[in-house]
N, C-alpha and C. Protein backbone atom coordinates (compact mmCIF):
# COMPACT_ATOMS: atom_id res chain seq x y z
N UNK A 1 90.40 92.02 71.43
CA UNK A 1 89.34 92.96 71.73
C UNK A 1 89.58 93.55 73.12
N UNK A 2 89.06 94.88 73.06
CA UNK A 2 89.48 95.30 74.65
C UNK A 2 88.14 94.95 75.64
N UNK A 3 88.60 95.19 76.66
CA UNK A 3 87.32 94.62 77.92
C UNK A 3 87.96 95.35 79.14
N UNK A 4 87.05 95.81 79.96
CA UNK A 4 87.03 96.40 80.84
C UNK A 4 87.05 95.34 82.47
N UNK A 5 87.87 95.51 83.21
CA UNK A 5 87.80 94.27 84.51
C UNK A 5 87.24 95.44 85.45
N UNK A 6 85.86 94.93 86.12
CA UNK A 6 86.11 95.86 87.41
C UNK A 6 86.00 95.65 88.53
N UNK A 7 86.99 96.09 89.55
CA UNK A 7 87.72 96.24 90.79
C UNK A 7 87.12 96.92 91.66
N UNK A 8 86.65 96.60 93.06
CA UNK A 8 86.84 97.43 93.93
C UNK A 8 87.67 98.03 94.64
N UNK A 9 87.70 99.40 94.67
CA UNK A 9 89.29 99.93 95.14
C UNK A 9 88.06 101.07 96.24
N UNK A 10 89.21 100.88 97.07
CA UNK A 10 88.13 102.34 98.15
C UNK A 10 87.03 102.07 98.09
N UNK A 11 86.47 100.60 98.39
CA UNK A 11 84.82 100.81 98.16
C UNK A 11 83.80 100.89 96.74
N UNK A 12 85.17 101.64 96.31
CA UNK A 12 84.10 102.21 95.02
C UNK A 12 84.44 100.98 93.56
N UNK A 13 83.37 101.08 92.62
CA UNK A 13 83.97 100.11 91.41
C UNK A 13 84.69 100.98 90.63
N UNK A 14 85.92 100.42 90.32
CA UNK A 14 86.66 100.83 88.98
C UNK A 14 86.28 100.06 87.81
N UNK A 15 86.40 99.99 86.88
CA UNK A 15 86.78 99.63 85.58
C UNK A 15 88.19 99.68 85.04
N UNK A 16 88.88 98.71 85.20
CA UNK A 16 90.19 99.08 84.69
C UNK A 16 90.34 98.22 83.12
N UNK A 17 91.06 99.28 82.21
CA UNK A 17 91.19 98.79 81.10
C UNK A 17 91.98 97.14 80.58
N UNK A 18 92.19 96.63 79.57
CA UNK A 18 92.22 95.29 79.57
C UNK A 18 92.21 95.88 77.88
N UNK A 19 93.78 96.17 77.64
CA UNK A 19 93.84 96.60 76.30
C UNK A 19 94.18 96.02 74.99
N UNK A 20 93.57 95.02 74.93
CA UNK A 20 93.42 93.64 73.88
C UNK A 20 93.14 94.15 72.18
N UNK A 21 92.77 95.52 71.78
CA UNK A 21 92.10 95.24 70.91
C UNK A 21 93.18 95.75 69.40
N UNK A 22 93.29 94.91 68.99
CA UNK A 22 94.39 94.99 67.38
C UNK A 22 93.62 95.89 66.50
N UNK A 23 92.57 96.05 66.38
CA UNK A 23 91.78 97.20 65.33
C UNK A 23 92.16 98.42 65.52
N UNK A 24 91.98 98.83 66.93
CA UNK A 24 92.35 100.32 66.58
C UNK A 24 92.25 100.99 65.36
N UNK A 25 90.73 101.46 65.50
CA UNK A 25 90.39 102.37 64.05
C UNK A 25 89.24 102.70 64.52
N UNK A 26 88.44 103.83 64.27
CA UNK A 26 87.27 104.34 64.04
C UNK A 26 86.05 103.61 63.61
N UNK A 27 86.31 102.59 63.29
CA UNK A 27 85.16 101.18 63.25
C UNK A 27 85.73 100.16 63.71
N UNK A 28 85.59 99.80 64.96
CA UNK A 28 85.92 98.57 65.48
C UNK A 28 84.92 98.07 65.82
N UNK A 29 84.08 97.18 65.53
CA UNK A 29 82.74 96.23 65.84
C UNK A 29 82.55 96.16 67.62
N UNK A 30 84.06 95.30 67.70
CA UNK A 30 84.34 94.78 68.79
C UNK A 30 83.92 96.19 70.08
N UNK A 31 84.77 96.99 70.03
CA UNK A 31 84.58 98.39 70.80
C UNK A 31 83.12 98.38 70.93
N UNK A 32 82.70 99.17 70.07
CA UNK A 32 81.18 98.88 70.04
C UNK A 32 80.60 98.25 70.66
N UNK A 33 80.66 97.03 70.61
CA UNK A 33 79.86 95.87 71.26
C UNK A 33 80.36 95.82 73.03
N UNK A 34 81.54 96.19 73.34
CA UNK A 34 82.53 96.21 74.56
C UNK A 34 81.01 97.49 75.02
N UNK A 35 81.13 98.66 74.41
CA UNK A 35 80.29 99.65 75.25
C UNK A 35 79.03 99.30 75.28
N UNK A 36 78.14 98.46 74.42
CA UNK A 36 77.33 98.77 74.45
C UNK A 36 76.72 97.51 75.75
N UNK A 37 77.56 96.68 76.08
CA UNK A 37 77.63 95.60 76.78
C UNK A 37 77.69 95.93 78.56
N UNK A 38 78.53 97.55 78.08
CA UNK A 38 78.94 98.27 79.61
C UNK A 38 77.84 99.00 80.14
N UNK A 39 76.91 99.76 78.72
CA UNK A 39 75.80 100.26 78.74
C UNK A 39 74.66 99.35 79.45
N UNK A 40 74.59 98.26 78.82
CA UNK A 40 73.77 97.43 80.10
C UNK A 40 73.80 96.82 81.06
N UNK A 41 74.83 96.61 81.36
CA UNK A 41 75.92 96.34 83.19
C UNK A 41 75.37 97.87 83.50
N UNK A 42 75.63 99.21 83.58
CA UNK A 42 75.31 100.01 84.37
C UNK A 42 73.78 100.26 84.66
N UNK A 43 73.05 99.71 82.91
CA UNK A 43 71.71 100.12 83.38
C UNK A 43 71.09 98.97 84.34
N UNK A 44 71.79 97.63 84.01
CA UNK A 44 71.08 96.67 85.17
C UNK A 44 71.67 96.56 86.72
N UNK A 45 72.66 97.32 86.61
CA UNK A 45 73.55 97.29 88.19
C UNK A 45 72.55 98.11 88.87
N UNK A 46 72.25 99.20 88.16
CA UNK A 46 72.50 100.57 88.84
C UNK A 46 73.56 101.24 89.64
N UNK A 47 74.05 101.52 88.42
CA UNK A 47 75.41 101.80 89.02
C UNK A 47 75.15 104.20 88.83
N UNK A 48 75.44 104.54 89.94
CA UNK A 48 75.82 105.66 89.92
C UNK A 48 76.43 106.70 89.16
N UNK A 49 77.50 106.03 89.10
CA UNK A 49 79.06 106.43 88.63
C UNK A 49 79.32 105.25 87.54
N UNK A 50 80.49 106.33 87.02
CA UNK A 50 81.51 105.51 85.99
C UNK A 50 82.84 106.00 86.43
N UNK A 51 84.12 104.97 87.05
CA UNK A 51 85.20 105.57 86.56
C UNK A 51 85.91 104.19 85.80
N UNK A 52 86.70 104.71 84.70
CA UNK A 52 87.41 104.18 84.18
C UNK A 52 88.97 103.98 84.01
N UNK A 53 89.79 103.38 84.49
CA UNK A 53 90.82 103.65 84.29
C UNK A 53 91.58 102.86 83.13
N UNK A 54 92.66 103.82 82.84
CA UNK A 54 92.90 103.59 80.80
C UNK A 54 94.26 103.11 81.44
N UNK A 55 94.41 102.86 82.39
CA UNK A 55 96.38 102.07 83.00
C UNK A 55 97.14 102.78 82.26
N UNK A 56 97.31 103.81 82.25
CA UNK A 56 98.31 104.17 81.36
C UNK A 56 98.87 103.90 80.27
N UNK A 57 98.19 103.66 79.35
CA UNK A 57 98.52 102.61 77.67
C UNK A 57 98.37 104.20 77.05
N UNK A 58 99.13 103.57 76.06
CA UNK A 58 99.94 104.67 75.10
C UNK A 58 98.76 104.91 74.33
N UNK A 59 98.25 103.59 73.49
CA UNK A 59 97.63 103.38 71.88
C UNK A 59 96.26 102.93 72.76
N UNK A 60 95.04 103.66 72.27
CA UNK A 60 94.06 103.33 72.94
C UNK A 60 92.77 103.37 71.53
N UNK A 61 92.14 102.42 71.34
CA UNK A 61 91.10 102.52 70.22
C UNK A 61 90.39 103.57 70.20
N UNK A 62 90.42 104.79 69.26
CA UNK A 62 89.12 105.33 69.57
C UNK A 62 88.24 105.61 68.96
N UNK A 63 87.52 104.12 68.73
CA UNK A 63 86.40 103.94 68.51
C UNK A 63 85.71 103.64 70.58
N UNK A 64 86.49 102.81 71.14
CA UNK A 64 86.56 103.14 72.34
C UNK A 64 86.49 103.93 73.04
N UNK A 65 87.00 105.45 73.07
CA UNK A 65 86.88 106.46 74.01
C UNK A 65 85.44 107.20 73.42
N UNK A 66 85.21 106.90 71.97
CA UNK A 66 84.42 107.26 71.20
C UNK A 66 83.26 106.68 71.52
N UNK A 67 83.07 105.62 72.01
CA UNK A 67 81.74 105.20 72.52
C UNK A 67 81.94 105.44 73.65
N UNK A 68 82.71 105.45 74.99
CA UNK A 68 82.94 105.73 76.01
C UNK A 68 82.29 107.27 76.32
N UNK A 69 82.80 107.53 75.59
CA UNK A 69 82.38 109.49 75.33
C UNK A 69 80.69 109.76 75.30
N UNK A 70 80.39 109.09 74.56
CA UNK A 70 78.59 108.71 73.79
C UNK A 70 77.87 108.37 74.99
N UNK A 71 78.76 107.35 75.56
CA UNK A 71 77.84 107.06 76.96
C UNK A 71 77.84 107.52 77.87
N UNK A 72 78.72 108.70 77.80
CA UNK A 72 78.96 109.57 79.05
C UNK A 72 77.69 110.36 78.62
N UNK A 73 77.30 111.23 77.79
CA UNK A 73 76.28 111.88 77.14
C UNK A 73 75.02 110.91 77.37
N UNK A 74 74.57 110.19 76.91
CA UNK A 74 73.55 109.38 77.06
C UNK A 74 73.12 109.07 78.48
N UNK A 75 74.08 108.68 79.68
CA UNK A 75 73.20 108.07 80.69
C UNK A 75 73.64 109.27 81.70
N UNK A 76 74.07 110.48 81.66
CA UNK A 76 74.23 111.16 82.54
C UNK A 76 74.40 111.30 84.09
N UNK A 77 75.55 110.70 84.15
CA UNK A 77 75.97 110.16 85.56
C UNK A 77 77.82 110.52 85.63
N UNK A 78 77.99 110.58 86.85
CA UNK A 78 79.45 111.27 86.84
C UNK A 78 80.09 110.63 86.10
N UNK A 79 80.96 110.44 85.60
CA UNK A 79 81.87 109.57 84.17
C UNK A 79 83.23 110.17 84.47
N UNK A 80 84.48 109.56 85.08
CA UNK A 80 85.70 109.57 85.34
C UNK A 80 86.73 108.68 84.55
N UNK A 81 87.34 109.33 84.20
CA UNK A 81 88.92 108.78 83.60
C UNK A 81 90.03 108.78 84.58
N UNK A 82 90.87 107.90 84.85
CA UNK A 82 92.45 108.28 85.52
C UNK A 82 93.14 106.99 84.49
N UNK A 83 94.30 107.92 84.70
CA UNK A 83 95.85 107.03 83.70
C UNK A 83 95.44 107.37 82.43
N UNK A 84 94.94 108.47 82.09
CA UNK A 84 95.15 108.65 80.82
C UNK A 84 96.31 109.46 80.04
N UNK A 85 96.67 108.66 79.11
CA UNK A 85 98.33 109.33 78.37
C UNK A 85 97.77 110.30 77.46
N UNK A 86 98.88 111.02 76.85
CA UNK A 86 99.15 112.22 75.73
C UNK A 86 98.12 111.90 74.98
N UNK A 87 97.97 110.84 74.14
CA UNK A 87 97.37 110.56 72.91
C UNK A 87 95.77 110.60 73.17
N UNK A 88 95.29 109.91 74.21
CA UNK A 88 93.97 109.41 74.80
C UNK A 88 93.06 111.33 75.29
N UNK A 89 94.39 111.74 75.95
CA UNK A 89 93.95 113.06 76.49
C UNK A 89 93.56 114.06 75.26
N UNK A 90 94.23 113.76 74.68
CA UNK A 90 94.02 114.76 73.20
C UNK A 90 92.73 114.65 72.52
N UNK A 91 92.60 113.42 72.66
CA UNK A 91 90.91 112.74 71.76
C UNK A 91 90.20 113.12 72.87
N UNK A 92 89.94 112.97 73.87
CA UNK A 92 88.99 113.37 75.50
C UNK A 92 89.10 114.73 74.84
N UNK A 93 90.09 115.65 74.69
CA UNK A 93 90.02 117.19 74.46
C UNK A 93 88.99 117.46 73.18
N UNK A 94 89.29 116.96 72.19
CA UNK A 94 88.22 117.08 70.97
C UNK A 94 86.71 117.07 71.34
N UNK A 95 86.21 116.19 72.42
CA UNK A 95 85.06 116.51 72.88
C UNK A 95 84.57 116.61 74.12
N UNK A 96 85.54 117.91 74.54
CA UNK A 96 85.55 118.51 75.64
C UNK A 96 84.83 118.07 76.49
N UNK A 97 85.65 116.69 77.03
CA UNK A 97 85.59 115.94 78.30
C UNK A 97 85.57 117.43 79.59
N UNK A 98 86.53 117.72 79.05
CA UNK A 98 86.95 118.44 80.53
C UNK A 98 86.33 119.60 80.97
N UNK A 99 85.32 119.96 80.18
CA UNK A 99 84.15 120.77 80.90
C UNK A 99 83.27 120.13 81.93
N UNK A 100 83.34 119.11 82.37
CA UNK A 100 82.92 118.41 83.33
C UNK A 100 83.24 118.05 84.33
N UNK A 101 84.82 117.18 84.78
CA UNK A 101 85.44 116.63 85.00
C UNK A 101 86.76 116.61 84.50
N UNK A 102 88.16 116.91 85.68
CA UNK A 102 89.42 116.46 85.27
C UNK A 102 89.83 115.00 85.20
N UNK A 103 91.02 115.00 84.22
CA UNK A 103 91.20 113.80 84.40
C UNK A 103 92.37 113.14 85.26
N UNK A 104 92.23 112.04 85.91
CA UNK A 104 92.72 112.34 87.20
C UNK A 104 94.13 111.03 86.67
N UNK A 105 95.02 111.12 87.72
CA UNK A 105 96.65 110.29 87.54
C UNK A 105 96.31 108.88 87.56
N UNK A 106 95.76 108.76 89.24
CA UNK A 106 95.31 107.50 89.44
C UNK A 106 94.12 107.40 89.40
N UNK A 107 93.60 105.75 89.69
CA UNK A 107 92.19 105.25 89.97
C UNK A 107 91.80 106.46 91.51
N UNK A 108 92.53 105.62 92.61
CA UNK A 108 92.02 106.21 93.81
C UNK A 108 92.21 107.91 93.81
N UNK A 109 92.39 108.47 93.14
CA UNK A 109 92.35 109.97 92.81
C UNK A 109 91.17 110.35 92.74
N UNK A 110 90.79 109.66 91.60
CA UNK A 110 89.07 109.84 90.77
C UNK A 110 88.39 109.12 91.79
N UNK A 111 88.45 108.24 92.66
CA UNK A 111 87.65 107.98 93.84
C UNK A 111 87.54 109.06 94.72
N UNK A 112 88.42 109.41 95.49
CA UNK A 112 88.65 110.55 96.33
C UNK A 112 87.98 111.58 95.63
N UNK A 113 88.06 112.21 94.63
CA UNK A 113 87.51 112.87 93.80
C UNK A 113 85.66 113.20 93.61
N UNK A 114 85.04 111.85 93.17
CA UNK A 114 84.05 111.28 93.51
C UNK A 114 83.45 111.71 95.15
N UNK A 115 84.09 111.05 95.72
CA UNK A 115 83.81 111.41 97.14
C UNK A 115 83.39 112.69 97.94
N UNK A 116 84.44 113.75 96.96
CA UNK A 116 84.42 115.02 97.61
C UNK A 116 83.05 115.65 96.94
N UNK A 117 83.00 115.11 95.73
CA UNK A 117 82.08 116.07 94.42
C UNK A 117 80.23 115.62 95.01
N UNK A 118 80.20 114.10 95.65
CA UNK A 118 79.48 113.17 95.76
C UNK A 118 79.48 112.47 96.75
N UNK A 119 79.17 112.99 98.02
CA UNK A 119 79.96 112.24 99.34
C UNK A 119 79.48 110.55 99.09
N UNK A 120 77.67 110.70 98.82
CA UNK A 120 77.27 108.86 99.28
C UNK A 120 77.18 108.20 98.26
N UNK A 121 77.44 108.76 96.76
CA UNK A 121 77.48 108.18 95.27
C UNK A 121 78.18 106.49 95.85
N UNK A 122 79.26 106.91 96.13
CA UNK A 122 79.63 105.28 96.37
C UNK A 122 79.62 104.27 97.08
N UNK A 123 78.41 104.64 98.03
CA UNK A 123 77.80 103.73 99.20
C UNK A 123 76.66 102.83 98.56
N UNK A 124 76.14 103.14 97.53
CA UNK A 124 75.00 102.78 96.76
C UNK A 124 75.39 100.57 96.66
N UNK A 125 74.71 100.22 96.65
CA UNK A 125 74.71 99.07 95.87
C UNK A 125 74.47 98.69 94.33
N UNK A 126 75.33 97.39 94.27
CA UNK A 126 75.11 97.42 92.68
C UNK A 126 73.94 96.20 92.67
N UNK A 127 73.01 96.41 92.01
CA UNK A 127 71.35 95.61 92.11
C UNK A 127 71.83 94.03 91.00
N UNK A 128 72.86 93.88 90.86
CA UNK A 128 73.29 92.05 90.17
C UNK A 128 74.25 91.81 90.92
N UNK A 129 74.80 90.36 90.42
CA UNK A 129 75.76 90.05 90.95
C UNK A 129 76.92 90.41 89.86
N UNK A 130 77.96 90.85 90.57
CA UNK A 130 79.29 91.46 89.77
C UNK A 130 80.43 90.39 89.95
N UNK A 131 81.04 90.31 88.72
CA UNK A 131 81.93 89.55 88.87
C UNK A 131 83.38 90.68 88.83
N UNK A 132 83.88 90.64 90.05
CA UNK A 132 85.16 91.48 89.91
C UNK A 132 86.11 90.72 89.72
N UNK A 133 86.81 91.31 89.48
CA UNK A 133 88.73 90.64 88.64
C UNK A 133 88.48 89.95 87.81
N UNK A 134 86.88 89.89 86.91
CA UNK A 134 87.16 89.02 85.77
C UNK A 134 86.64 90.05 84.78
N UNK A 135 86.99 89.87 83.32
CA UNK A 135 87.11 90.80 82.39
C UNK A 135 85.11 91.28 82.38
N UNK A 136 84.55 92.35 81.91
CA UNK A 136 83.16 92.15 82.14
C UNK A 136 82.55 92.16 80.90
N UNK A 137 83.26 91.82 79.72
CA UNK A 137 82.27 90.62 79.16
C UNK A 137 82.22 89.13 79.19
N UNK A 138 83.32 88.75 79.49
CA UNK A 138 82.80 86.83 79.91
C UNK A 138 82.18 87.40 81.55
N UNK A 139 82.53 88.33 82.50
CA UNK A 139 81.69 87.98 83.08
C UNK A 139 79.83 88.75 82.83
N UNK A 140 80.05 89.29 82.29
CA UNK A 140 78.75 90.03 81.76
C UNK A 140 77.55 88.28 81.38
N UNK A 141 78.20 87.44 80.23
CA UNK A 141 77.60 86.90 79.76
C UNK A 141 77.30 85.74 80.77
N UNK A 142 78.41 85.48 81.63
CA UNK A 142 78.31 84.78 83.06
C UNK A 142 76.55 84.88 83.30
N UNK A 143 76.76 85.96 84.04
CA UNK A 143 75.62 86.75 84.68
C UNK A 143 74.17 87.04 83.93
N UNK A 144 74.26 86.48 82.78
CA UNK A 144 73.29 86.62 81.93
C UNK A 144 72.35 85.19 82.22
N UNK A 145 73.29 84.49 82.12
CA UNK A 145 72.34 83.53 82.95
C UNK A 145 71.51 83.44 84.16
N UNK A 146 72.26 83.78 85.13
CA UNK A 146 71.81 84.03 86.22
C UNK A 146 71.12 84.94 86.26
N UNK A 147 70.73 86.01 85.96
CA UNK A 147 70.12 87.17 86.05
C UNK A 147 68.37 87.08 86.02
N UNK A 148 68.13 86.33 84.87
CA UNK A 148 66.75 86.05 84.61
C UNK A 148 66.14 85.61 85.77
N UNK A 149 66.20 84.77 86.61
CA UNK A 149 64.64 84.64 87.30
C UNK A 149 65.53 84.66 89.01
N UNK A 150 66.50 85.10 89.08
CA UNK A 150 66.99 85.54 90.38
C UNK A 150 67.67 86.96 89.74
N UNK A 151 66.85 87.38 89.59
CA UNK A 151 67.36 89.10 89.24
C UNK A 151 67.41 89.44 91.14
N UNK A 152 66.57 89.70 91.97
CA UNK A 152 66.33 90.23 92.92
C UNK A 152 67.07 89.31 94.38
N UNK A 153 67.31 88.39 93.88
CA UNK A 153 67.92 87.36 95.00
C UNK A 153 69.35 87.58 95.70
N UNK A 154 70.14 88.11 94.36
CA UNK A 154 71.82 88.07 94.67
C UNK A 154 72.06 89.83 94.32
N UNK A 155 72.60 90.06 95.49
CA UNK A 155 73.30 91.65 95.28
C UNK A 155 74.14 91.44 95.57
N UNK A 156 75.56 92.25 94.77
CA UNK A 156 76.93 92.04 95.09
C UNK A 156 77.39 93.76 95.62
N UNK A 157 77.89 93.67 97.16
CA UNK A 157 77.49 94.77 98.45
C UNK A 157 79.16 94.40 98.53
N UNK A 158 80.05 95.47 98.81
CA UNK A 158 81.01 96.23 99.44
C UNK A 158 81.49 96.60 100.56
């Protein structure tokens, strides 16, 4: 299954891809459940921004970019891609990602990027505690514990 790890790079959070998932198809459960898991990490962070980076992988699920896409629409907040290949860019084109936003080479591109579009977007704090460099659904479910009655106690600050 794929999972998203995210990194602070420049301050800012990445999401870097973690491209695990053997389905690859237009119904992948797993995908699904990956976004909808990301969907509530941003709504309980408060997180600003989205960037994502796809590392440069060839074969990318997209049922994945496909919910990725959905949630760009739904929570309306800047939504960034970098390292995306031929194949990934083509599906982003079908639903004209790029009336919004280019898609950028690197991570720190789409930061810099961010920055210019959004000078203090990435000064913000994220309102849980984040587990970086670990994939964010074991750490999602980590944090699920913790979250309930020290929601307000632990902020993870940059």
């Amino acid at each position: 299954m794929m999972d998203l790890v995210p990194e602070v790079l420049d301050g800012a959070i990445v999401l870097n891809l973690q491209n695990n998932c053997m389905t690859k198809s237009h119904n992948c459960e797993g995908c699904t459940s990956l976004m909808l898991n990301v969907y509530n990490w941003i709504m309980q962070s408060d997180l600003k921004y989205i960037i994502i980076d796809l590392q440069d992988e060839k074969d990318i699920c997209p049922t994945f970019l496909t919910e990725a896409l959905l949630l760009r629409k739904r929570i309306k907040i800047p939504f960034l891609f970098a390292g995306v290949m031929e194949k990934a860019q083509s599906y982003l084109e079908k639903f004209n990602y790029f009336e919004s936003y280019p898609i950028f080479v690197t991570a720190e591109d789409a930061v810099r990027a961010l920055r210019i579009m959004h000078p203090s977007l990435t000064e913000s704090n994220v309102s849980i505690p984040t587990k970086f460099g670990l994939p964010l659904l074991a750490g999602w479910r980590q944090l699920q514990g913790l979250v309930g009655d020290h929601h307000n106690q632990a902020k993870a600050t940059f």
